[in-house]
PDB file of N, CA and C in Angstrom:
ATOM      1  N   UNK A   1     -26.089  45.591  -0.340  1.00  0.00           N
ATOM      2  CA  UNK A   1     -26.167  47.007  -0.031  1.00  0.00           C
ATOM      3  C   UNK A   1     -25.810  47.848  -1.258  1.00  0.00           C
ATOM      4  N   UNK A   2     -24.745  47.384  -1.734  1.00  0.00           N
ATOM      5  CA  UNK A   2     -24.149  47.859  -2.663  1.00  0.00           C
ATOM      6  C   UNK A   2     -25.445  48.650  -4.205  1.00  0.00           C
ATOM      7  N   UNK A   3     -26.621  47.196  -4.324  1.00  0.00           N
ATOM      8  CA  UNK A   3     -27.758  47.244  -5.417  1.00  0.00           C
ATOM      9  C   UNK A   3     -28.587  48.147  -4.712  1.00  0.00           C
ATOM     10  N   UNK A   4     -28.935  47.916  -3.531  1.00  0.00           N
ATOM     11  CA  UNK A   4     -30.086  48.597  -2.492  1.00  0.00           C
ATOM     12  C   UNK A   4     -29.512  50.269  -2.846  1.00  0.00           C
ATOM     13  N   UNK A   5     -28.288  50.420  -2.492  1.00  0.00           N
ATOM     14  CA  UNK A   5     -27.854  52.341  -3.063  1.00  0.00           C
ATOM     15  C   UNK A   5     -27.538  52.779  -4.041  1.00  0.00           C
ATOM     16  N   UNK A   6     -27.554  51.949  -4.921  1.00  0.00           N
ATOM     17  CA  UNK A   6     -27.495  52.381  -6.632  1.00  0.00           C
ATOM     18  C   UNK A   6     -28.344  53.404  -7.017  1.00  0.00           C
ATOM     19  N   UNK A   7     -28.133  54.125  -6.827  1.00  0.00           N
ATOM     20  CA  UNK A   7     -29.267  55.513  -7.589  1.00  0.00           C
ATOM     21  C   UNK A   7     -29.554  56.326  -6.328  1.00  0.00           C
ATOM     22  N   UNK A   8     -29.401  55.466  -5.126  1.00  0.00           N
ATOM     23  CA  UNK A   8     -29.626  56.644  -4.407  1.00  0.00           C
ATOM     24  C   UNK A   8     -28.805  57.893  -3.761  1.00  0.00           C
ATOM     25  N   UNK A   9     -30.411  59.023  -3.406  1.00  0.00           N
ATOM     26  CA  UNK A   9     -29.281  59.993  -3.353  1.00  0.00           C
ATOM     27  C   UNK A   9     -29.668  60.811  -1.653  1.00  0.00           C
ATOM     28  N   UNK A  10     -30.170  59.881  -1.086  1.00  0.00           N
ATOM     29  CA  UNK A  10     -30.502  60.221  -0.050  1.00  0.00           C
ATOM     30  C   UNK A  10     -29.590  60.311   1.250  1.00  0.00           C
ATOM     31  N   UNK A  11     -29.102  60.118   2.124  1.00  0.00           N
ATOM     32  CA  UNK A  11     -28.249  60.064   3.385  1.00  0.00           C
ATOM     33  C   UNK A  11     -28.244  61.336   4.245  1.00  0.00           C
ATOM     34  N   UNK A  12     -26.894  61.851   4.440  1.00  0.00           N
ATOM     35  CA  UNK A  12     -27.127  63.332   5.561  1.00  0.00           C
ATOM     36  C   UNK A  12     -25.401  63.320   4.994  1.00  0.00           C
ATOM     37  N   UNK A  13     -24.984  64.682   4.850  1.00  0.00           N
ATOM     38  CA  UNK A  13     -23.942  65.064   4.517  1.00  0.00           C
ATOM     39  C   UNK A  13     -22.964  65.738   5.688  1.00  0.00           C
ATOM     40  N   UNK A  14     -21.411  65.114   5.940  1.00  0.00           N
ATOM     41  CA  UNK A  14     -21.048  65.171   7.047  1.00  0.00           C
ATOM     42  C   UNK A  14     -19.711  66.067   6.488  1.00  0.00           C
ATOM     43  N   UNK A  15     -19.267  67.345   6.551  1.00  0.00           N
ATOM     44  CA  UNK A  15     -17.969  67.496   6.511  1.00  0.00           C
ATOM     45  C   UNK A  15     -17.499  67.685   4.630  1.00  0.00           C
ATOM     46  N   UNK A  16     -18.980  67.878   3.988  1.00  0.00           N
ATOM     47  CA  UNK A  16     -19.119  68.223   2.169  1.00  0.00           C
ATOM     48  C   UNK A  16     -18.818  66.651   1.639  1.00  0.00           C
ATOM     49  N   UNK A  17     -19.559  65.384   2.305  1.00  0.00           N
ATOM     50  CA  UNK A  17     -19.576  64.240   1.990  1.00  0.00           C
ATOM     51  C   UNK A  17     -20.643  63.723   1.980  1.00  0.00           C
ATOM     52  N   UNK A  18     -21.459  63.247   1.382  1.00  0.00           N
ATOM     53  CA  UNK A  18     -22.892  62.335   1.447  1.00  0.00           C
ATOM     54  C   UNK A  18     -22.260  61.115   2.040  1.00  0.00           C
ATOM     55  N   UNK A  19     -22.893  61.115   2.957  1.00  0.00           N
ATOM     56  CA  UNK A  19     -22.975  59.129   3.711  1.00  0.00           C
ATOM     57  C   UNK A  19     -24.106  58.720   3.829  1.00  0.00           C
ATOM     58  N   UNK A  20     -24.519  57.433   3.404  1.00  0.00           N
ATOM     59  CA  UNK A  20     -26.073  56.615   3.571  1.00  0.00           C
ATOM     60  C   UNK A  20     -26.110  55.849   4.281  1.00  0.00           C
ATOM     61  N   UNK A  21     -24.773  55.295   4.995  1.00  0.00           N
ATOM     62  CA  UNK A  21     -24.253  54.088   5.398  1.00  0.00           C
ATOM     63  C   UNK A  21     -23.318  54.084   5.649  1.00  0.00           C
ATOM     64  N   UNK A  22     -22.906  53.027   6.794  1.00  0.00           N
ATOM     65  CA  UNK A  22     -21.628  52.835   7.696  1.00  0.00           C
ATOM     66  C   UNK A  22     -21.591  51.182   7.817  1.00  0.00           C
ATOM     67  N   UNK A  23     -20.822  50.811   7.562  1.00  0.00           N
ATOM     68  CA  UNK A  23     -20.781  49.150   7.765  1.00  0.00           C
ATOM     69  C   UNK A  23     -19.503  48.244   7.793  1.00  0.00           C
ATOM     70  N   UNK A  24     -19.474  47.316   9.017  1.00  0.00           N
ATOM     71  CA  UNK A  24     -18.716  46.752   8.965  1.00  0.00           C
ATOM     72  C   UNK A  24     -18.544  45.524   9.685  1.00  0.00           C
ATOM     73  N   UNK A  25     -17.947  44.252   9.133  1.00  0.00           N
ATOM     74  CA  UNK A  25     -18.639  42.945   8.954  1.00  0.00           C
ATOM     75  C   UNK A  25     -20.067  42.380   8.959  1.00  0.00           C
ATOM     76  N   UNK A  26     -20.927  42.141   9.848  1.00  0.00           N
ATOM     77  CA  UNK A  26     -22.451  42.057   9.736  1.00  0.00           C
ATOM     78  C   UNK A  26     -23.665  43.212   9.962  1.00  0.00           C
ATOM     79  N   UNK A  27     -22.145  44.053  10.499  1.00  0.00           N
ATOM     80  CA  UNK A  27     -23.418  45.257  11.275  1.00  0.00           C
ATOM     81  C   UNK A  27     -23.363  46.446   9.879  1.00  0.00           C
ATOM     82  N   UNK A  28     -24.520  47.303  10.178  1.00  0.00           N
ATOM     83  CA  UNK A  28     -24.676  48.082   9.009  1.00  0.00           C
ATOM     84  C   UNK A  28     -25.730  48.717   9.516  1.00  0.00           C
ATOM     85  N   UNK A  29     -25.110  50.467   9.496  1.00  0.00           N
ATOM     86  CA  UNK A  29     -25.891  51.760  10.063  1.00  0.00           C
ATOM     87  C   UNK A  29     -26.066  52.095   8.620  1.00  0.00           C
ATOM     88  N   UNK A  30     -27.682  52.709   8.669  1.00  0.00           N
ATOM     89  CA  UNK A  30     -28.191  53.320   7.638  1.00  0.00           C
ATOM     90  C   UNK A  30     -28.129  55.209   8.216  1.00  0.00           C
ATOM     91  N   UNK A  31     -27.848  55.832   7.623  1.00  0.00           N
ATOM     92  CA  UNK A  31     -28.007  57.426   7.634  1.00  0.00           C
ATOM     93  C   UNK A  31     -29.533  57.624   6.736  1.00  0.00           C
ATOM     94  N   UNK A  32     -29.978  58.742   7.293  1.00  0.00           N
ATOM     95  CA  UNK A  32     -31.435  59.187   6.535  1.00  0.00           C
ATOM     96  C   UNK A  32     -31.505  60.438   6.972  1.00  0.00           C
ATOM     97  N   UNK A  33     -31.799  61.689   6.282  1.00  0.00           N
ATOM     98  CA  UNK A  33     -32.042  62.978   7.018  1.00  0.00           C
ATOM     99  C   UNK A  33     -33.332  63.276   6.836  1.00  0.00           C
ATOM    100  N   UNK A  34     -34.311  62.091   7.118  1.00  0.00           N
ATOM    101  CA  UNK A  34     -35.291  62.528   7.695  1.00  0.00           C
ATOM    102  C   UNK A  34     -36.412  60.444   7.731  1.00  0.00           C
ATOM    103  N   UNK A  35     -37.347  60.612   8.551  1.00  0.00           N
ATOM    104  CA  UNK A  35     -37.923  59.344   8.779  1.00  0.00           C
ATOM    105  C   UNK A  35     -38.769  59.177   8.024  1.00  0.00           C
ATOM    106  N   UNK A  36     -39.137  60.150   6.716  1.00  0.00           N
ATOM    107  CA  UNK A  36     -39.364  59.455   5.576  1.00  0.00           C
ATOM    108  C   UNK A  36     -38.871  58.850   4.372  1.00  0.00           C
ATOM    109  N   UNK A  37     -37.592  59.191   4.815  1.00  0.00           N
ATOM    110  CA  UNK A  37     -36.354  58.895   3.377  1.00  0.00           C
ATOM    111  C   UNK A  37     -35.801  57.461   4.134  1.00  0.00           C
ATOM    112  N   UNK A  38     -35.678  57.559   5.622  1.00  0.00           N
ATOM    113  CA  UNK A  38     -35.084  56.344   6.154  1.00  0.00           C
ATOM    114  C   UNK A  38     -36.241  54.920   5.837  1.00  0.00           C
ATOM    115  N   UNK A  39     -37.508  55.172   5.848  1.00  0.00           N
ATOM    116  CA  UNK A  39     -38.966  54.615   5.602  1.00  0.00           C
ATOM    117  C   UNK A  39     -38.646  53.899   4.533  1.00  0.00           C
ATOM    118  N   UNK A  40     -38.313  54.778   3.349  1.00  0.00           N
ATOM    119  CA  UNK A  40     -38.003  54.734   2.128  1.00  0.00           C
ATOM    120  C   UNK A  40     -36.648  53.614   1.347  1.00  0.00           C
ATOM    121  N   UNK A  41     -35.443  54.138   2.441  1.00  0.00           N
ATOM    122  CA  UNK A  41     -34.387  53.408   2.239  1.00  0.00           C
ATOM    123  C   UNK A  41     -34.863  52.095   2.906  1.00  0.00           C
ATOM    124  N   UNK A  42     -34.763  51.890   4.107  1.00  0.00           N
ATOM    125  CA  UNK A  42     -35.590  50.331   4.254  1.00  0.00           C
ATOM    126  C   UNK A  42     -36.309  49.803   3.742  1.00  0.00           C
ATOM    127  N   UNK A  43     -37.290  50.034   2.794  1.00  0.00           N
ATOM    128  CA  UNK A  43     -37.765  49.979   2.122  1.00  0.00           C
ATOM    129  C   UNK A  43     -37.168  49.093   0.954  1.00  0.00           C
ATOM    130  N   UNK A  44     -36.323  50.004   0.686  1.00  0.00           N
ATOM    131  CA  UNK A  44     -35.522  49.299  -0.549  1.00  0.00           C
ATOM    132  C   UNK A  44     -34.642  48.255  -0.470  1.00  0.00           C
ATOM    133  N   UNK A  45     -33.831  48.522   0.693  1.00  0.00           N
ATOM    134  CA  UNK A  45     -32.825  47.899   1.001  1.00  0.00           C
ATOM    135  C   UNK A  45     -33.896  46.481   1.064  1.00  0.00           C
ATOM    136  N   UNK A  46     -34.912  46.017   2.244  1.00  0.00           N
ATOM    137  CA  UNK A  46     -35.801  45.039   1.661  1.00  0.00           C
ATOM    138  C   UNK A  46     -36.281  44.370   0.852  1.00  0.00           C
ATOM    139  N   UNK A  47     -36.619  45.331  -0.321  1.00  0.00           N
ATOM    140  CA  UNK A  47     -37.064  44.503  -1.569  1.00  0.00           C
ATOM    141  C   UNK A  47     -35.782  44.048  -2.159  1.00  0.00           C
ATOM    142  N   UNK A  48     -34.692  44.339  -2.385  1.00  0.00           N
ATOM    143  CA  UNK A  48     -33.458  44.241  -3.286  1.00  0.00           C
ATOM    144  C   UNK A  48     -32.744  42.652  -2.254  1.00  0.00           C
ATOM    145  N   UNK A  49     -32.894  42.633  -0.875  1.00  0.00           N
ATOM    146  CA  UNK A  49     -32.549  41.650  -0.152  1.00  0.00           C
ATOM    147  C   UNK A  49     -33.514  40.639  -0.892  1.00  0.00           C
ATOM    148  N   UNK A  50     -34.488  40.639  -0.471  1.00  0.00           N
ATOM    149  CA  UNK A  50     -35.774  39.575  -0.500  1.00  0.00           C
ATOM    150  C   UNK A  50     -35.180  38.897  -2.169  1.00  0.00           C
ATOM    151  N   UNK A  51     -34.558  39.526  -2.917  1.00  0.00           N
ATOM    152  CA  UNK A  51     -33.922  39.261  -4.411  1.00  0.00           C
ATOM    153  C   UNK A  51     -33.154  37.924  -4.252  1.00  0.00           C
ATOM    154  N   UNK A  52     -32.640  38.084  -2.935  1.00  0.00           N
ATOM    155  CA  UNK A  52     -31.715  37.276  -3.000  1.00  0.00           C
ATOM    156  C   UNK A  52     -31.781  36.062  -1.753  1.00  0.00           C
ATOM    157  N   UNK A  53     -32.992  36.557  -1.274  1.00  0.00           N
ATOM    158  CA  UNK A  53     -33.680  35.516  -0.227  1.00  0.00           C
ATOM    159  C   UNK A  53     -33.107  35.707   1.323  1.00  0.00           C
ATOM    160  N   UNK A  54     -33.012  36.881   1.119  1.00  0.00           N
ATOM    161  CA  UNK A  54     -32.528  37.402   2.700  1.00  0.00           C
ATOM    162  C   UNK A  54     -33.627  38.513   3.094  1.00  0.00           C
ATOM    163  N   UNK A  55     -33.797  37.939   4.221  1.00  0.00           N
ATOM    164  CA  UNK A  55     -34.985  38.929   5.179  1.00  0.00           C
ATOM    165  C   UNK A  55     -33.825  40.259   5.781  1.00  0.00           C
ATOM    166  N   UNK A  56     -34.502  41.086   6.415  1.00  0.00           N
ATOM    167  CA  UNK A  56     -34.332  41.822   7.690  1.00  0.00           C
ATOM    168  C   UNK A  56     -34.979  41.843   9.137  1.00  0.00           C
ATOM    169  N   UNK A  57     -34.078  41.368   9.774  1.00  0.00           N
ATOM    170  CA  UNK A  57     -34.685  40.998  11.189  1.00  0.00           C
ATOM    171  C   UNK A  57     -35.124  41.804  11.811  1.00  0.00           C
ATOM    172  N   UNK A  58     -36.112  42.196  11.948  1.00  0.00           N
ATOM    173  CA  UNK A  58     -36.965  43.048  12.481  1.00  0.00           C
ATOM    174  C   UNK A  58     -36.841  43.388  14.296  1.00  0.00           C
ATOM    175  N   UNK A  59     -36.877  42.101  14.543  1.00  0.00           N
ATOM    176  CA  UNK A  59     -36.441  42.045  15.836  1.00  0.00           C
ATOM    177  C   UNK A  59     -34.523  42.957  16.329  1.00  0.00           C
ATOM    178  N   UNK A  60     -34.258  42.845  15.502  1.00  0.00           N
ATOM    179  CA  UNK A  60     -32.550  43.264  15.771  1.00  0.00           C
ATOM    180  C   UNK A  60     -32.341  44.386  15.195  1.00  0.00           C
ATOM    181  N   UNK A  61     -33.455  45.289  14.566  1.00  0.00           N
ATOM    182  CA  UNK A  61     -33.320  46.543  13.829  1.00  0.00           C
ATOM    183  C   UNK A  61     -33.435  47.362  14.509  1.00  0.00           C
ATOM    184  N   UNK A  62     -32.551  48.478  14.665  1.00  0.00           N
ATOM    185  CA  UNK A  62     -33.328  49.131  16.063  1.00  0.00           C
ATOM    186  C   UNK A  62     -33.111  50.448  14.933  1.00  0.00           C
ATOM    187  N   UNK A  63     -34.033  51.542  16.029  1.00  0.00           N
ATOM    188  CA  UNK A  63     -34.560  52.778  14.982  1.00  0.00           C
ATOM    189  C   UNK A  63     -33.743  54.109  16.177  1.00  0.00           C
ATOM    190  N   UNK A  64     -33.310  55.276  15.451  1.00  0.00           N
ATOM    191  CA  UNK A  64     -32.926  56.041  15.735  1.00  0.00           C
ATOM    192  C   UNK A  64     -32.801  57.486  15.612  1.00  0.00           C
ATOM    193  N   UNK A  65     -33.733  58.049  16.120  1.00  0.00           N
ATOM    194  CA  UNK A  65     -33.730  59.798  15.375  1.00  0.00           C
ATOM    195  C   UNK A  65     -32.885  60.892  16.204  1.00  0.00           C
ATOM    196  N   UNK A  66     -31.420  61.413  15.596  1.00  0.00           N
ATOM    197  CA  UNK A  66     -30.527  62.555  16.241  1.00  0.00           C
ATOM    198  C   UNK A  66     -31.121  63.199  16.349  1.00  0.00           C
ATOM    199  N   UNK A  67     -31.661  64.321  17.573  1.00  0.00           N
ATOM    200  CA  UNK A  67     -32.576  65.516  17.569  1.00  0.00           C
ATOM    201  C   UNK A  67     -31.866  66.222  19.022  1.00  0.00           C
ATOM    202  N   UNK A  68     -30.678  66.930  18.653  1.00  0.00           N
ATOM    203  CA  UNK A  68     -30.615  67.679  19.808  1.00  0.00           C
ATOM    204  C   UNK A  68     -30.653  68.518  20.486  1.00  0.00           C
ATOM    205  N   UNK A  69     -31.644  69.165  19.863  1.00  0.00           N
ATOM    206  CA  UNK A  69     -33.448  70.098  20.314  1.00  0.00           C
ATOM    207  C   UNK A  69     -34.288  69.285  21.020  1.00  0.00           C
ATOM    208  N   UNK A  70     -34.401  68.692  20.500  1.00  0.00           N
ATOM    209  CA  UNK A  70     -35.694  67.675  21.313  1.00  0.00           C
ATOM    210  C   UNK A  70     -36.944  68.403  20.648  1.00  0.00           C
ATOM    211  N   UNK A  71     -36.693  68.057  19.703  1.00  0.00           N
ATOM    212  CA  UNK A  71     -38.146  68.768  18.943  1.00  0.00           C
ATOM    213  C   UNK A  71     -39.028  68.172  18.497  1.00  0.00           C
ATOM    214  N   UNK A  72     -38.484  67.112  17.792  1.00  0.00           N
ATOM    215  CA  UNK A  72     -39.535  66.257  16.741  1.00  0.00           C
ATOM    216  C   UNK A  72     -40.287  65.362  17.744  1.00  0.00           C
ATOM    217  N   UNK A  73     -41.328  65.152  16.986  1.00  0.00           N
ATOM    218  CA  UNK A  73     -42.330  64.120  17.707  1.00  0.00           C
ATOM    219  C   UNK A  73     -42.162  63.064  16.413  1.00  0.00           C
ATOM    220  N   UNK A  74     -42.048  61.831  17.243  1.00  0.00           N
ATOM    221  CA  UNK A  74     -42.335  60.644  16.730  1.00  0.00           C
ATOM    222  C   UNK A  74     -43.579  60.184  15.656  1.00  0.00           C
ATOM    223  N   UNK A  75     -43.234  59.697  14.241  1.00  0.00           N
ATOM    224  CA  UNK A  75     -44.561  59.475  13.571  1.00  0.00           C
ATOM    225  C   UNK A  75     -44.737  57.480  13.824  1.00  0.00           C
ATOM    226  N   UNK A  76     -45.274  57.623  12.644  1.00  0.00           N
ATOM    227  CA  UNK A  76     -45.276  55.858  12.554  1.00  0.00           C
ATOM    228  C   UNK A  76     -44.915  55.418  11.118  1.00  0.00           C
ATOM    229  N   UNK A  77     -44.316  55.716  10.359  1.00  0.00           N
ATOM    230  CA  UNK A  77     -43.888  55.494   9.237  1.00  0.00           C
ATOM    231  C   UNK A  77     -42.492  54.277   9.710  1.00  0.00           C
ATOM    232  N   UNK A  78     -41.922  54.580  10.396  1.00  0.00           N
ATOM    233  CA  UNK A  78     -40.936  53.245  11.313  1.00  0.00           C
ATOM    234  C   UNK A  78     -41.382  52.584  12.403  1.00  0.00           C
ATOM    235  N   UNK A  79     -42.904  52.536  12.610  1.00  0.00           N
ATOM    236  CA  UNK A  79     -43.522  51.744  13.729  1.00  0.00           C
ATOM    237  C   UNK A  79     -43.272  49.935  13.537  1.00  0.00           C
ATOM    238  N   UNK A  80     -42.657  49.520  12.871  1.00  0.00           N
ATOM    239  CA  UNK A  80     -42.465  48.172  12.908  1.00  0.00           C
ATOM    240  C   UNK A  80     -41.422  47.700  13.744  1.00  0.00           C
ATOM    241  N   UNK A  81     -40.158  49.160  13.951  1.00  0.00           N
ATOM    242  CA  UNK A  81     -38.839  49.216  14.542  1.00  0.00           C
ATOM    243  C   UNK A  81     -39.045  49.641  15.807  1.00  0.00           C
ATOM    244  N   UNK A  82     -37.843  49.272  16.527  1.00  0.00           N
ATOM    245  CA  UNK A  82     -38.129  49.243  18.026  1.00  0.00           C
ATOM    246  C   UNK A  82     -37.253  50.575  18.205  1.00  0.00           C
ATOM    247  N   UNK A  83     -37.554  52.071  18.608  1.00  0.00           N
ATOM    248  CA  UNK A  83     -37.170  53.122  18.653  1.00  0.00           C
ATOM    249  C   UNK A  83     -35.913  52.739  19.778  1.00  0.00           C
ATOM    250  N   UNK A  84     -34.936  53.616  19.403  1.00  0.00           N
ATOM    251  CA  UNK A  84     -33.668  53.909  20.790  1.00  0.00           C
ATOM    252  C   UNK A  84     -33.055  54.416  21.138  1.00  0.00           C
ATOM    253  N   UNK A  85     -32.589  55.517  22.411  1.00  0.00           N
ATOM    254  CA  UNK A  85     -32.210  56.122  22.437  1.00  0.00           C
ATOM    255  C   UNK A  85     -30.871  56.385  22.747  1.00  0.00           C
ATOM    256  N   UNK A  86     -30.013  55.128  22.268  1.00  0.00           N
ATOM    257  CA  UNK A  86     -28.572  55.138  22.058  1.00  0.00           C
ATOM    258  C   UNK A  86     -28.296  53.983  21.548  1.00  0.00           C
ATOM    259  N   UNK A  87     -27.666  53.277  21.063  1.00  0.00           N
ATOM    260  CA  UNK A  87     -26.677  52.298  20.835  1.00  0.00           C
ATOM    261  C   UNK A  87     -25.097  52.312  20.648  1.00  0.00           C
ATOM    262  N   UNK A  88     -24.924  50.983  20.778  1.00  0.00           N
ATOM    263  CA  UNK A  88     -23.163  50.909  20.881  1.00  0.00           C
ATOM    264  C   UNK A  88     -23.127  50.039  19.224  1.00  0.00           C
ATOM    265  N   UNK A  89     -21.978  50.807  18.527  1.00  0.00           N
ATOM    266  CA  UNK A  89     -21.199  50.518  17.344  1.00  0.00           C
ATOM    267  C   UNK A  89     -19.912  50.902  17.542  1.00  0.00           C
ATOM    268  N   UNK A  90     -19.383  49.373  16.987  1.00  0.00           N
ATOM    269  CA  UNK A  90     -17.883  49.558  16.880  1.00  0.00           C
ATOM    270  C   UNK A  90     -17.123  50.255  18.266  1.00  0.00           C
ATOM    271  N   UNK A  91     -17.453  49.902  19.258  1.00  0.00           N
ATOM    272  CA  UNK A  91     -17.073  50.520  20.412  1.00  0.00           C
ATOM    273  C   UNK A  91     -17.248  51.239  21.502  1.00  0.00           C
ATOM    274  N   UNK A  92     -18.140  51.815  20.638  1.00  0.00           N
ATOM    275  CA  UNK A  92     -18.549  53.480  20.984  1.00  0.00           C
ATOM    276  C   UNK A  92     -20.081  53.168  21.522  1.00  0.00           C
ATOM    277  N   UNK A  93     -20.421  54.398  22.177  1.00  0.00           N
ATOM    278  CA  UNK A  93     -22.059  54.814  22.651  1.00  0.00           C
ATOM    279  C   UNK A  93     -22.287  55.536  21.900  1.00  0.00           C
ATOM    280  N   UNK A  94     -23.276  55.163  20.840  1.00  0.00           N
ATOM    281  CA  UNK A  94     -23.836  56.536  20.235  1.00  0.00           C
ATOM    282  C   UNK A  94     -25.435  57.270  20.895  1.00  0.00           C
ATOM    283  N   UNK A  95     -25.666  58.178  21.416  1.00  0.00           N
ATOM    284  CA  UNK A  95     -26.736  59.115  21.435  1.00  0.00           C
ATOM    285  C   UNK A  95     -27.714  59.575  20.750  1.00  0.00           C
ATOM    286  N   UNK A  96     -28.824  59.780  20.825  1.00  0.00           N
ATOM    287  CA  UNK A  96     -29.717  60.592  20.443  1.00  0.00           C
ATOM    288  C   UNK A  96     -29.712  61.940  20.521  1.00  0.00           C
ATOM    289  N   UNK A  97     -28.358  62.086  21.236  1.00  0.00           N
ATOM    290  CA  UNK A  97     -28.583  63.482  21.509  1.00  0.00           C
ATOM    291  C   UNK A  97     -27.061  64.044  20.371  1.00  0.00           C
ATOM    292  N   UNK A  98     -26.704  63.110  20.105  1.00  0.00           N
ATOM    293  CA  UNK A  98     -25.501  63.195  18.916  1.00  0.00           C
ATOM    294  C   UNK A  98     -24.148  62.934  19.378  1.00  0.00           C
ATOM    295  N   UNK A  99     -23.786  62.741  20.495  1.00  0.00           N
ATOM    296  CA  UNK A  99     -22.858  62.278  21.510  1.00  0.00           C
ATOM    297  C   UNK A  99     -22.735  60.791  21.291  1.00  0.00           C
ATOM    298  N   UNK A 100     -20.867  60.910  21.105  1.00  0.00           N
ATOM    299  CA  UNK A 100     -20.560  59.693  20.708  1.00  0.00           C
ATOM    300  C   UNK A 100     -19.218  59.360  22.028  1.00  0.00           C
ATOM    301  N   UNK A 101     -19.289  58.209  22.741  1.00  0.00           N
ATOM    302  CA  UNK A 101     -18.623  58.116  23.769  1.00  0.00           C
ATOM    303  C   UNK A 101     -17.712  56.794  23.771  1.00  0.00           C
ATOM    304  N   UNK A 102     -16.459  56.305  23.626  1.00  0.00           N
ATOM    305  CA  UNK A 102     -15.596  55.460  23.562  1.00  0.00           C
ATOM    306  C   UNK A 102     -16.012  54.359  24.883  1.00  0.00           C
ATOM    307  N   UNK A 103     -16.180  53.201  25.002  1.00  0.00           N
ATOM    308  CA  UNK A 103     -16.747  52.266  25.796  1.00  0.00           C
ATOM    309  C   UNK A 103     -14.966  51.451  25.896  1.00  0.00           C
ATOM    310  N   UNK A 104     -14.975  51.098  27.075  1.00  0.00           N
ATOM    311  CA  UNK A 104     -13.683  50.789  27.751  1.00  0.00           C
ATOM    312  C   UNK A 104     -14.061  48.671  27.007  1.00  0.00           C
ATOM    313  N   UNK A 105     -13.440  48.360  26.334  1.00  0.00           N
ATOM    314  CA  UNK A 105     -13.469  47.114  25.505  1.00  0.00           C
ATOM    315  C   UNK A 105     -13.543  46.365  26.336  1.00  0.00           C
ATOM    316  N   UNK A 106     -12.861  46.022  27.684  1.00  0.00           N
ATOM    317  CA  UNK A 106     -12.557  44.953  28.869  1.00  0.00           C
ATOM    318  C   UNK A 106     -14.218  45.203  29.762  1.00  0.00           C
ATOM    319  N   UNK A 107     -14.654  46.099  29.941  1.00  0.00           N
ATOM    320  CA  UNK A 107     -15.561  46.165  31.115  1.00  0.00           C
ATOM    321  C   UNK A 107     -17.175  46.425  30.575  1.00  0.00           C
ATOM    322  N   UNK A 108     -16.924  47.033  29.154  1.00  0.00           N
ATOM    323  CA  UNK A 108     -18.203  47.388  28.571  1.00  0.00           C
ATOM    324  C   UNK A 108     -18.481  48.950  29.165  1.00  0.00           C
ATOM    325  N   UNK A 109     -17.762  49.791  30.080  1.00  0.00           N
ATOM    326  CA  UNK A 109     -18.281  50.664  30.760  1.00  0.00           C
ATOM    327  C   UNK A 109     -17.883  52.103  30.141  1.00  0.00           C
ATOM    328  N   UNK A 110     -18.222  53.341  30.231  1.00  0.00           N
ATOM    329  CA  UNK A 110     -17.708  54.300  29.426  1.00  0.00           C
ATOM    330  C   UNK A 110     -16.329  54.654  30.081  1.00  0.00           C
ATOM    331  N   UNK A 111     -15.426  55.126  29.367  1.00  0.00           N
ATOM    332  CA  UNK A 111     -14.149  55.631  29.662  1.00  0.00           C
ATOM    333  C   UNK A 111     -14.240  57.074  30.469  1.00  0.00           C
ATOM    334  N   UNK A 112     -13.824  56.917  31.332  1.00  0.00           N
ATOM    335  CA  UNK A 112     -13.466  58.497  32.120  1.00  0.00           C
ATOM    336  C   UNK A 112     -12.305  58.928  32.027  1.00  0.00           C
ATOM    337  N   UNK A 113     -11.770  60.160  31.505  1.00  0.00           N
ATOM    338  CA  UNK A 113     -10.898  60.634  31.332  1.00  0.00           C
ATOM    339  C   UNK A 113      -9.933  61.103  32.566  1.00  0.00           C
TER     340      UNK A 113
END
């Protein structure tokens, strides 16, 4: 990952911080502020793997666009990825709609306050 972001200057800026990426032990969220830069970063991150004889599982990649307008329409520049409209990292539910929700560790279920 480390070669794959060398030069780059792409991600989404959170709080006067650039982030491209979130990772920790096997798992690894890519940031992109927009689905041609994310196109782009996979992209790279690919060729710089393939360097070293590691694929990306295509099957286990899942794709994700924050839009909480509901505005954008879907292109195909990430049509190889299986689109979604939430996943769980590190605990949590993350959203499409930008909503991030703490998942109860014992049951898998969301926490009610």
């Amino acid at each position: 990952m480390r070669k794959a972001l060398d030069g780059w200057n792409g991600g989404v800026t959170v709080g006067g911080t650039k982030i491209t990426n979130l990772r920790y032990a096997d798992d690894t969220t890519i940031l992109a502020a927009s689905e041609t830069e994310m196109a782009a970063i996979l992209e790279r991150i690919e060729r710089v793997s393939l360097e070293f004889g590691l694929h990306i599982n295509r099957f286990k990649t899942k794709v994700m666009t924050v839009d909480r307008a509901q505005v954008l329409s879907p292109s195909i520049a990430l049509k190889d990825y299986e689109k979604v409209e939430e996943f769980i990292y590190l605990g949590s539910l993350i959203s499409n709609s930008g909503n991030c929700e703490k998942l109860d560790t014992v049951s898998g279920w969301l926490k009610v306050p």
